[in-house]
PDB file of N, CA and C in Angstrom:
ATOM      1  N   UNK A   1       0.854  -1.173   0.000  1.00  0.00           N
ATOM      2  CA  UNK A   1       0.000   0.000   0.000  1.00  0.00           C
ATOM      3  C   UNK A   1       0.895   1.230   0.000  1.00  0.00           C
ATOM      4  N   UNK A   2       0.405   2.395  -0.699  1.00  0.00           N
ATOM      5  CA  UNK A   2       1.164   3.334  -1.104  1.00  0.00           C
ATOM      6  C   UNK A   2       0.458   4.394  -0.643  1.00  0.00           C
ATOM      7  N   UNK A   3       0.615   5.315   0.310  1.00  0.00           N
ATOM      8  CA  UNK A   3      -0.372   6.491   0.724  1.00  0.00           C
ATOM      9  C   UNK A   3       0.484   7.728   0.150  1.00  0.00           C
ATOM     10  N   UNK A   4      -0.250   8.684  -0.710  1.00  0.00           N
ATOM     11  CA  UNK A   4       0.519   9.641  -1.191  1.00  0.00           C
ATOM     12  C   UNK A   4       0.456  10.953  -0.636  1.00  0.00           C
ATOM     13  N   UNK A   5       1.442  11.637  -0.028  1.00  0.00           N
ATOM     14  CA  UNK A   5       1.435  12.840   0.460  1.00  0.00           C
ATOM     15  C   UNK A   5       1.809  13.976  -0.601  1.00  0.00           C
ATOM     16  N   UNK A   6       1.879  13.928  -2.164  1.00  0.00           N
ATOM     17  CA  UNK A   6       1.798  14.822  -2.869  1.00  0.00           C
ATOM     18  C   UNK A   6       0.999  13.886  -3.824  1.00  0.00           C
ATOM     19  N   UNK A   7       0.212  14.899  -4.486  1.00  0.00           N
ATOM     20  CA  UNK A   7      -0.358  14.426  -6.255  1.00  0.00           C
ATOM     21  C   UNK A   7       0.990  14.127  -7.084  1.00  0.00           C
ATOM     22  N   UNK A   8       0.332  12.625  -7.763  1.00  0.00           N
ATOM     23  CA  UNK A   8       1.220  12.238  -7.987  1.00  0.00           C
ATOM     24  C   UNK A   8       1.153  11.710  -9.653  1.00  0.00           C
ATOM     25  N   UNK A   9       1.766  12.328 -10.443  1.00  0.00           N
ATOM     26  CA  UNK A   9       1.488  12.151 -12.170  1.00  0.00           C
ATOM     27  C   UNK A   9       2.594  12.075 -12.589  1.00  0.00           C
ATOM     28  N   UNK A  10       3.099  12.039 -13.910  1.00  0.00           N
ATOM     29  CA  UNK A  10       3.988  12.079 -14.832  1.00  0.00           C
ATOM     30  C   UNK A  10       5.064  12.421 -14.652  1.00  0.00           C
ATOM     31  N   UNK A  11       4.938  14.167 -14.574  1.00  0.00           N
ATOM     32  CA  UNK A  11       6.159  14.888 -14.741  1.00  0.00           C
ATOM     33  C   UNK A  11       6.764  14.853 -12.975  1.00  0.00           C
ATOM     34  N   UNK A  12       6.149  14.480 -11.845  1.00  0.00           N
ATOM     35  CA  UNK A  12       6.904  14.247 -10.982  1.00  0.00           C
ATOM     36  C   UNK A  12       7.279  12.598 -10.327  1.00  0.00           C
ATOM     37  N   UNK A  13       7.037  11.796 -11.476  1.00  0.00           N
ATOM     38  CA  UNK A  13       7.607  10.375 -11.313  1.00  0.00           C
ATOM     39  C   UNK A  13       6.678   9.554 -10.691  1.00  0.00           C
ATOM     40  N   UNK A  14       5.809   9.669 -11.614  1.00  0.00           N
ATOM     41  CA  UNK A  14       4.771   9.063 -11.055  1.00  0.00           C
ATOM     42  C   UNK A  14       5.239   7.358 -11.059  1.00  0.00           C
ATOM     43  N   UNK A  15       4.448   6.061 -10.073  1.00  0.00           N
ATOM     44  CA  UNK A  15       4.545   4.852 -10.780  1.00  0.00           C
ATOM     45  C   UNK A  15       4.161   4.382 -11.695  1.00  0.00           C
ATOM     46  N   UNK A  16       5.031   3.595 -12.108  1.00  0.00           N
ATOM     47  CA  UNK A  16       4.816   2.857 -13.283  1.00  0.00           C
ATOM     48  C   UNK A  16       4.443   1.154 -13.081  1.00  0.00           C
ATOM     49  N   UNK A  17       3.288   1.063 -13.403  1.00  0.00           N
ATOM     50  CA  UNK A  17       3.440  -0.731 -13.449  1.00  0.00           C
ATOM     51  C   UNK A  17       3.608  -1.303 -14.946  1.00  0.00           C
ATOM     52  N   UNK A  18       3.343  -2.679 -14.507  1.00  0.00           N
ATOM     53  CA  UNK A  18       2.995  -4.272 -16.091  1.00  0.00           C
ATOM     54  C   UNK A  18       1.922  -4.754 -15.331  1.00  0.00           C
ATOM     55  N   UNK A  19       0.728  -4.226 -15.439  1.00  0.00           N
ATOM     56  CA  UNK A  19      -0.315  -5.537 -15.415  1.00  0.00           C
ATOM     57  C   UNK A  19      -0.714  -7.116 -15.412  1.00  0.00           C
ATOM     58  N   UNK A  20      -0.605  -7.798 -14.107  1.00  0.00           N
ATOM     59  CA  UNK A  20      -0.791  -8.997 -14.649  1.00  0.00           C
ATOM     60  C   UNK A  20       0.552  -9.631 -14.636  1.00  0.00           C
ATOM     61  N   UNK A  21       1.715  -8.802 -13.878  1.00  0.00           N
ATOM     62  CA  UNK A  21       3.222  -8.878 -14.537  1.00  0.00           C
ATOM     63  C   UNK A  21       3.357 -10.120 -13.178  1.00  0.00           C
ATOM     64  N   UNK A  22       2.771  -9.365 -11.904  1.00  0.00           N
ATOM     65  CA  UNK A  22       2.870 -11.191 -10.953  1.00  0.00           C
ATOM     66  C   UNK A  22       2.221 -11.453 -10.994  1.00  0.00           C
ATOM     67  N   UNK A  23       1.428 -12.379 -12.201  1.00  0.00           N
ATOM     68  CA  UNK A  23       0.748 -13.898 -12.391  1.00  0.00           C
ATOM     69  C   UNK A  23       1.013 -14.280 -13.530  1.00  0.00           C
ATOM     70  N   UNK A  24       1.938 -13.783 -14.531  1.00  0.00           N
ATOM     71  CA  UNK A  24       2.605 -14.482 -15.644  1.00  0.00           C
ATOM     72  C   UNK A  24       3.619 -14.001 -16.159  1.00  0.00           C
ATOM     73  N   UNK A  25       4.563 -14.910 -15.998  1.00  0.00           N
ATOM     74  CA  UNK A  25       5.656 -13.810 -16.983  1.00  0.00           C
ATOM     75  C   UNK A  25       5.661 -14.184 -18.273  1.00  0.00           C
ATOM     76  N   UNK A  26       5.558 -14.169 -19.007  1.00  0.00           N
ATOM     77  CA  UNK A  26       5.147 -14.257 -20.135  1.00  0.00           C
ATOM     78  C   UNK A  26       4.091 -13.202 -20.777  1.00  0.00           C
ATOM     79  N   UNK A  27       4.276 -12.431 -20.072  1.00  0.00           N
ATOM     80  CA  UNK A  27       2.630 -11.201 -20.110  1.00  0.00           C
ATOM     81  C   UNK A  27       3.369 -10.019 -20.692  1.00  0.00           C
ATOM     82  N   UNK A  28       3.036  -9.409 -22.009  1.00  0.00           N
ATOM     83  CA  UNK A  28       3.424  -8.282 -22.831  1.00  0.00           C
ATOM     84  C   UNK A  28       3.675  -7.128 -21.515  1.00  0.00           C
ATOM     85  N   UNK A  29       4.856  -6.542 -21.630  1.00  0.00           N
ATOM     86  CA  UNK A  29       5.102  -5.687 -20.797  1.00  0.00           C
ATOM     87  C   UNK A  29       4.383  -4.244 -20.933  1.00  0.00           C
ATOM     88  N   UNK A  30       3.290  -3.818 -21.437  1.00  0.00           N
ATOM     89  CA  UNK A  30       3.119  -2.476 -21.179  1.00  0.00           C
ATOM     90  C   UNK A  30       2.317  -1.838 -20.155  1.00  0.00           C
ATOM     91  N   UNK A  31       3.176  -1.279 -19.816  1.00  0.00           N
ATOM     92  CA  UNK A  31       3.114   0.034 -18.101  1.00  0.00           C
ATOM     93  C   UNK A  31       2.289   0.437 -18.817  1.00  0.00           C
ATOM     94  N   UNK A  32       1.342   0.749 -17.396  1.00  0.00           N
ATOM     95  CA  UNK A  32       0.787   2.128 -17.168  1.00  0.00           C
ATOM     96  C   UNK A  32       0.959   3.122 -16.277  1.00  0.00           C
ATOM     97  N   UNK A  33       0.831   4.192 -16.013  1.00  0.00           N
ATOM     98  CA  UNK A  33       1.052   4.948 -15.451  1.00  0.00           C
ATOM     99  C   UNK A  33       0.301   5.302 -14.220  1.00  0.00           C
ATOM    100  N   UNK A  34       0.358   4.818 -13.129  1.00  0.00           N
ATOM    101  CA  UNK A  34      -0.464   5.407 -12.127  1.00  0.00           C
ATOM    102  C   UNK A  34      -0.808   6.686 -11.135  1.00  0.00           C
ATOM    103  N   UNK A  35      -1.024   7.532 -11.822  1.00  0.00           N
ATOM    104  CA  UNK A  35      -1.901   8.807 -10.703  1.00  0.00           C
ATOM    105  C   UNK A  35      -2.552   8.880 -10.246  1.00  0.00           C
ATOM    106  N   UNK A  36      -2.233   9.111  -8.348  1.00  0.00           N
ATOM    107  CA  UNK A  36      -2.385   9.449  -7.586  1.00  0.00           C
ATOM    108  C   UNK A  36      -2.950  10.896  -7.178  1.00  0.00           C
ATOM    109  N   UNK A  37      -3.942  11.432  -6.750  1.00  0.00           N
ATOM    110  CA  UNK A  37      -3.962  12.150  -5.814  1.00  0.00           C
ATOM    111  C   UNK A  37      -3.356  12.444  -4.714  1.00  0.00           C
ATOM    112  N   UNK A  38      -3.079  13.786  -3.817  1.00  0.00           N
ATOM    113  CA  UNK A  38      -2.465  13.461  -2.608  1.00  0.00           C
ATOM    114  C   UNK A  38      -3.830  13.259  -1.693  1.00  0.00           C
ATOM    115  N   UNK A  39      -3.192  12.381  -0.766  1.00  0.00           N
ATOM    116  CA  UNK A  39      -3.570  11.925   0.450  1.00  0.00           C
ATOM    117  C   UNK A  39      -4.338  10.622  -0.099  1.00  0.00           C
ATOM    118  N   UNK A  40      -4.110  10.332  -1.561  1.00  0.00           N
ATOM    119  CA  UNK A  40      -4.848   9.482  -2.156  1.00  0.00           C
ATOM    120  C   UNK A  40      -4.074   7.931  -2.030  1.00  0.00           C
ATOM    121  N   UNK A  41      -4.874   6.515  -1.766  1.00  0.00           N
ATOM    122  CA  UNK A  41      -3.315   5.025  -1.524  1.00  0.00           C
ATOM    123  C   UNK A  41      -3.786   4.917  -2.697  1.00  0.00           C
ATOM    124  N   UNK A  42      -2.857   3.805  -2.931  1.00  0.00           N
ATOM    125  CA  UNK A  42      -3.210   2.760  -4.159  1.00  0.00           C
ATOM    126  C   UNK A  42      -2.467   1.389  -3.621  1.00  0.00           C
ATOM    127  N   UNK A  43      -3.089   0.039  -3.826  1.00  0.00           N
ATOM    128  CA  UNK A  43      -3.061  -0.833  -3.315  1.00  0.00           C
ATOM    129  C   UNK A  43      -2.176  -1.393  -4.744  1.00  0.00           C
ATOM    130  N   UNK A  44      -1.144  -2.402  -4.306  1.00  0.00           N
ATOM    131  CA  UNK A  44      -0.421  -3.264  -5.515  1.00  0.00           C
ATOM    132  C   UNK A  44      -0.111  -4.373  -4.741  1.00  0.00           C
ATOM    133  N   UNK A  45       0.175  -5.376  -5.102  1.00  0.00           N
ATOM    134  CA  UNK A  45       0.796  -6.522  -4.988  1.00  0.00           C
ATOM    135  C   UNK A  45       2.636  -6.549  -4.932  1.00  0.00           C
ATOM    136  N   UNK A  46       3.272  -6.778  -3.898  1.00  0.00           N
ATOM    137  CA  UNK A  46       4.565  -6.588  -4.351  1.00  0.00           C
ATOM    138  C   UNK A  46       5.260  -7.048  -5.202  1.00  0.00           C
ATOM    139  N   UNK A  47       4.901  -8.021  -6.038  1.00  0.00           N
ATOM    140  CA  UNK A  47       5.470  -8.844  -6.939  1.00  0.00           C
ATOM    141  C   UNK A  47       5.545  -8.258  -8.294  1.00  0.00           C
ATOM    142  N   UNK A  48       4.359  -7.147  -8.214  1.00  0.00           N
ATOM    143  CA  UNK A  48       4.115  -6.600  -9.818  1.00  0.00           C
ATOM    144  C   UNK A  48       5.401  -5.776  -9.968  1.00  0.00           C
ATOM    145  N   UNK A  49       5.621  -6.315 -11.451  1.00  0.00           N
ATOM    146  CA  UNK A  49       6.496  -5.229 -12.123  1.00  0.00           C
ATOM    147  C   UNK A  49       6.075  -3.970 -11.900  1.00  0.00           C
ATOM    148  N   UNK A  50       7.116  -2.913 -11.459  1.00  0.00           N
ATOM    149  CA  UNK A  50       6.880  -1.774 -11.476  1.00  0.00           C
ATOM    150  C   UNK A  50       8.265  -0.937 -10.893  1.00  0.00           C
ATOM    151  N   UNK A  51       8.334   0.564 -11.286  1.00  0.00           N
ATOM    152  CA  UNK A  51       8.628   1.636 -10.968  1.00  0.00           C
ATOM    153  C   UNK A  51       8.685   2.663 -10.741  1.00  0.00           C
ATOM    154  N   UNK A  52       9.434   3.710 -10.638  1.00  0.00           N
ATOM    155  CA  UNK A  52       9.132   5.070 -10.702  1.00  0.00           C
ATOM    156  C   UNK A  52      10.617   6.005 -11.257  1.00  0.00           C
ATOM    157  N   UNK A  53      10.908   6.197 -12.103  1.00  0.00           N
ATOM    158  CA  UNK A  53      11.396   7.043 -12.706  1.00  0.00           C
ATOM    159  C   UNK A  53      11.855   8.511 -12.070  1.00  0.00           C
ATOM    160  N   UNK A  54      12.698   9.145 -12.172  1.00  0.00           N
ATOM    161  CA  UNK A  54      13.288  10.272 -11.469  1.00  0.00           C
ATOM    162  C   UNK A  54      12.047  11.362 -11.533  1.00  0.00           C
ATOM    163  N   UNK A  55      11.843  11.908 -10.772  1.00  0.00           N
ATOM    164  CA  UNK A  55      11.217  13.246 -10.728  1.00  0.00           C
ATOM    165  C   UNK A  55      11.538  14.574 -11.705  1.00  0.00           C
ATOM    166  N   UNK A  56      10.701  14.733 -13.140  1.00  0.00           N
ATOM    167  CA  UNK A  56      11.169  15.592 -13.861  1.00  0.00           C
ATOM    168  C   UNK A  56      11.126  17.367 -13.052  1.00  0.00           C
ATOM    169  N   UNK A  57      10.232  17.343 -12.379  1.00  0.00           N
ATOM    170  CA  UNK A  57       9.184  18.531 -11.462  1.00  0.00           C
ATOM    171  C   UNK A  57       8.506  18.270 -10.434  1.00  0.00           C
ATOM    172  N   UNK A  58       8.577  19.259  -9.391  1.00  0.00           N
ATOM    173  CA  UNK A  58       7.904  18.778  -8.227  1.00  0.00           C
ATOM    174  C   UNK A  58       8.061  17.784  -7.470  1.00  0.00           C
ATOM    175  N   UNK A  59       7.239  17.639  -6.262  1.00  0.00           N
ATOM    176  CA  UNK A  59       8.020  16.459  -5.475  1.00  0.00           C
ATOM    177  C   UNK A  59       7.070  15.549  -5.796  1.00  0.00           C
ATOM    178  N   UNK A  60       8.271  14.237  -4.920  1.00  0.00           N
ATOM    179  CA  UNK A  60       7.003  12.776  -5.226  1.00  0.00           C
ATOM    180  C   UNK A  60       7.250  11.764  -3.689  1.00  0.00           C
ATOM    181  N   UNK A  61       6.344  12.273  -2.746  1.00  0.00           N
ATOM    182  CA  UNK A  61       6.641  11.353  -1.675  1.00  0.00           C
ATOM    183  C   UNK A  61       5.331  10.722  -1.361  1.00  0.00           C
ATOM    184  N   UNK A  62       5.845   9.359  -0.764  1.00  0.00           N
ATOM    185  CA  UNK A  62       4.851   8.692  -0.814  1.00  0.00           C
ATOM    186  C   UNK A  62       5.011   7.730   0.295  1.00  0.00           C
ATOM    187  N   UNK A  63       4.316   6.865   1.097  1.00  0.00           N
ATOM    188  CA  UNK A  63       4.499   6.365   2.105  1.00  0.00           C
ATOM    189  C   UNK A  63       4.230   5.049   1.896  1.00  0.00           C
ATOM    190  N   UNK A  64       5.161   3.777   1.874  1.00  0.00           N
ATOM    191  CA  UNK A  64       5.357   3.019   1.346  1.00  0.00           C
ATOM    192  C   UNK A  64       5.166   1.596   2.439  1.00  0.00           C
ATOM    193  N   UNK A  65       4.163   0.919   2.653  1.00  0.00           N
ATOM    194  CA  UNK A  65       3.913  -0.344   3.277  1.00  0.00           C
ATOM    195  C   UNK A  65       3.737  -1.369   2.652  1.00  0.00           C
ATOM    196  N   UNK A  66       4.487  -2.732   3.362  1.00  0.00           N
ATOM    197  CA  UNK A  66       4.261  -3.846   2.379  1.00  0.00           C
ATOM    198  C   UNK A  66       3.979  -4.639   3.819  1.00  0.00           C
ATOM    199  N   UNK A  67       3.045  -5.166   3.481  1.00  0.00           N
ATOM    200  CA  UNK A  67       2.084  -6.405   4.338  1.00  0.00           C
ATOM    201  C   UNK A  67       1.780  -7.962   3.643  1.00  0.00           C
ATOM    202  N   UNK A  68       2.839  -9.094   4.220  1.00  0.00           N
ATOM    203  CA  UNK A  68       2.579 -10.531   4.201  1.00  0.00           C
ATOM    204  C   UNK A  68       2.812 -10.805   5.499  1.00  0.00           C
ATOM    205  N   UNK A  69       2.727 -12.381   4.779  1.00  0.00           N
ATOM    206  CA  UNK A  69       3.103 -13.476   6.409  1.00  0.00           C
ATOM    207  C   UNK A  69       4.714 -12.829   6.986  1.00  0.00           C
ATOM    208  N   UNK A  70       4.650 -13.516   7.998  1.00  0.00           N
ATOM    209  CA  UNK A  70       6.367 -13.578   8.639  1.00  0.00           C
ATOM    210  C   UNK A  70       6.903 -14.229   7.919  1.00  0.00           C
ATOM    211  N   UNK A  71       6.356 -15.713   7.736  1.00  0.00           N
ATOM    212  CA  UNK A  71       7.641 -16.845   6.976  1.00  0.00           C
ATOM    213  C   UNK A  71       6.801 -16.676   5.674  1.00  0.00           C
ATOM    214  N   UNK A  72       7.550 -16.364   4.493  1.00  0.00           N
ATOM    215  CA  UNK A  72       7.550 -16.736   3.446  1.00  0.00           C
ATOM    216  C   UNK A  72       8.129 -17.761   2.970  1.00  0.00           C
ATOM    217  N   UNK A  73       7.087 -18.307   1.519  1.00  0.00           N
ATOM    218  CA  UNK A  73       7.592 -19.650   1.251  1.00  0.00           C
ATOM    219  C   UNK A  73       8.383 -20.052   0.557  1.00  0.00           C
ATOM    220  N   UNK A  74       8.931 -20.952  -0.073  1.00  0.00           N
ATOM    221  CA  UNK A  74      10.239 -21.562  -1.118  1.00  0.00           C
ATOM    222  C   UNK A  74      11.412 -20.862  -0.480  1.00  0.00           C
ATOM    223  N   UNK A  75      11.848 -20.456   1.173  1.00  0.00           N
ATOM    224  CA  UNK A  75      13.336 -20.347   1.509  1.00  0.00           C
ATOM    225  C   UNK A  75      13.504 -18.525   1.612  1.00  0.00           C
ATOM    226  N   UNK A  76      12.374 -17.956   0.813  1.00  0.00           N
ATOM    227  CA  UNK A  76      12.148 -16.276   0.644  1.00  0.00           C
ATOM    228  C   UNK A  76      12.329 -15.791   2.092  1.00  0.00           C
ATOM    229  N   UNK A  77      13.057 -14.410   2.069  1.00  0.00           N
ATOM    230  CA  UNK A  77      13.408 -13.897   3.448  1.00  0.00           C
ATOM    231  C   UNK A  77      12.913 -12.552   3.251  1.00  0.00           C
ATOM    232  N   UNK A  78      12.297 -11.790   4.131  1.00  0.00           N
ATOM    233  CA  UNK A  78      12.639 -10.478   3.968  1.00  0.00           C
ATOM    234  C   UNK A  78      13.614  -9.495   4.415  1.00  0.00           C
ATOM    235  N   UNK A  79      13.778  -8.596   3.469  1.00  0.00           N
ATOM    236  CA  UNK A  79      14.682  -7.830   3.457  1.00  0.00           C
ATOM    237  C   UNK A  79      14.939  -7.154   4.787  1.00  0.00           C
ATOM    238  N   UNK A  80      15.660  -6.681   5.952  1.00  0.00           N
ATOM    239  CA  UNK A  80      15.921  -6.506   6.795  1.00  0.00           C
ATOM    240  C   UNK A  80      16.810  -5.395   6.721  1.00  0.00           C
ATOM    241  N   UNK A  81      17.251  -4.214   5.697  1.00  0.00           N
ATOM    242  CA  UNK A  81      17.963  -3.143   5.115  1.00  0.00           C
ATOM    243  C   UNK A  81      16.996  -1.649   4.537  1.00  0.00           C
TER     244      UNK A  81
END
Protein backbone atom coordinates (compact mmCIF):
# COMPACT_ATOMS: atom_id res chain seq x y z
CA UNK A 1 0.00 0.00 0.00
CA UNK A 2 1.16 3.33 -1.10
CA UNK A 3 -0.37 6.49 0.72
CA UNK A 4 0.52 9.64 -1.19
CA UNK A 5 1.43 12.84 0.46
CA UNK A 6 1.80 14.82 -2.87
CA UNK A 7 -0.36 14.43 -6.26
CA UNK A 8 1.22 12.24 -7.99
CA UNK A 9 1.49 12.15 -12.17
CA UNK A 10 3.99 12.08 -14.83
CA UNK A 11 6.16 14.89 -14.74
CA UNK A 12 6.90 14.25 -10.98
CA UNK A 13 7.61 10.37 -11.31
CA UNK A 14 4.77 9.06 -11.06
CA UNK A 15 4.55 4.85 -10.78
CA UNK A 16 4.82 2.86 -13.28
CA UNK A 17 3.44 -0.73 -13.45
CA UNK A 18 3.00 -4.27 -16.09
CA UNK A 19 -0.32 -5.54 -15.41
CA UNK A 20 -0.79 -9.00 -14.65
CA UNK A 21 3.22 -8.88 -14.54
CA UNK A 22 2.87 -11.19 -10.95
CA UNK A 23 0.75 -13.90 -12.39
CA UNK A 24 2.60 -14.48 -15.64
CA UNK A 25 5.66 -13.81 -16.98
CA UNK A 26 5.15 -14.26 -20.13
CA UNK A 27 2.63 -11.20 -20.11
CA UNK A 28 3.42 -8.28 -22.83
CA UNK A 29 5.10 -5.69 -20.80
CA UNK A 30 3.12 -2.48 -21.18
CA UNK A 31 3.11 0.03 -18.10
CA UNK A 32 0.79 2.13 -17.17
CA UNK A 33 1.05 4.95 -15.45
CA UNK A 34 -0.46 5.41 -12.13
CA UNK A 35 -1.90 8.81 -10.70
CA UNK A 36 -2.38 9.45 -7.59
CA UNK A 37 -3.96 12.15 -5.81
CA UNK A 38 -2.47 13.46 -2.61
CA UNK A 39 -3.57 11.93 0.45
CA UNK A 40 -4.85 9.48 -2.16
CA UNK A 41 -3.31 5.02 -1.52
CA UNK A 42 -3.21 2.76 -4.16
CA UNK A 43 -3.06 -0.83 -3.31
CA UNK A 44 -0.42 -3.26 -5.52
CA UNK A 45 0.80 -6.52 -4.99
CA UNK A 46 4.56 -6.59 -4.35
CA UNK A 47 5.47 -8.84 -6.94
CA UNK A 48 4.11 -6.60 -9.82
CA UNK A 49 6.50 -5.23 -12.12
CA UNK A 50 6.88 -1.77 -11.48
CA UNK A 51 8.63 1.64 -10.97
CA UNK A 52 9.13 5.07 -10.70
CA UNK A 53 11.40 7.04 -12.71
CA UNK A 54 13.29 10.27 -11.47
CA UNK A 55 11.22 13.25 -10.73
CA UNK A 56 11.17 15.59 -13.86
CA UNK A 57 9.18 18.53 -11.46
CA UNK A 58 7.90 18.78 -8.23
CA UNK A 59 8.02 16.46 -5.48
CA UNK A 60 7.00 12.78 -5.23
CA UNK A 61 6.64 11.35 -1.68
CA UNK A 62 4.85 8.69 -0.81
CA UNK A 63 4.50 6.37 2.11
CA UNK A 64 5.36 3.02 1.35
CA UNK A 65 3.91 -0.34 3.28
CA UNK A 66 4.26 -3.85 2.38
CA UNK A 67 2.08 -6.41 4.34
CA UNK A 68 2.58 -10.53 4.20
CA UNK A 69 3.10 -13.48 6.41
CA UNK A 70 6.37 -13.58 8.64
CA UNK A 71 7.64 -16.84 6.98
CA UNK A 72 7.55 -16.74 3.45
CA UNK A 73 7.59 -19.65 1.25
CA UNK A 74 10.24 -21.56 -1.12
CA UNK A 75 13.34 -20.35 1.51
CA UNK A 76 12.15 -16.28 0.64
CA UNK A 77 13.41 -13.90 3.45
CA UNK A 78 12.64 -10.48 3.97
CA UNK A 79 14.68 -7.83 3.46
CA UNK A 80 15.92 -6.51 6.79
CA UNK A 81 17.96 -3.14 5.11
Amino acid sequence: MRIHLEHDEERNGALRVVPGSHLDESSKPQEVICQVKKDGALLMRPLLLHKSPKAQQGARRALHFVFGPHDLPDGAEWSTS
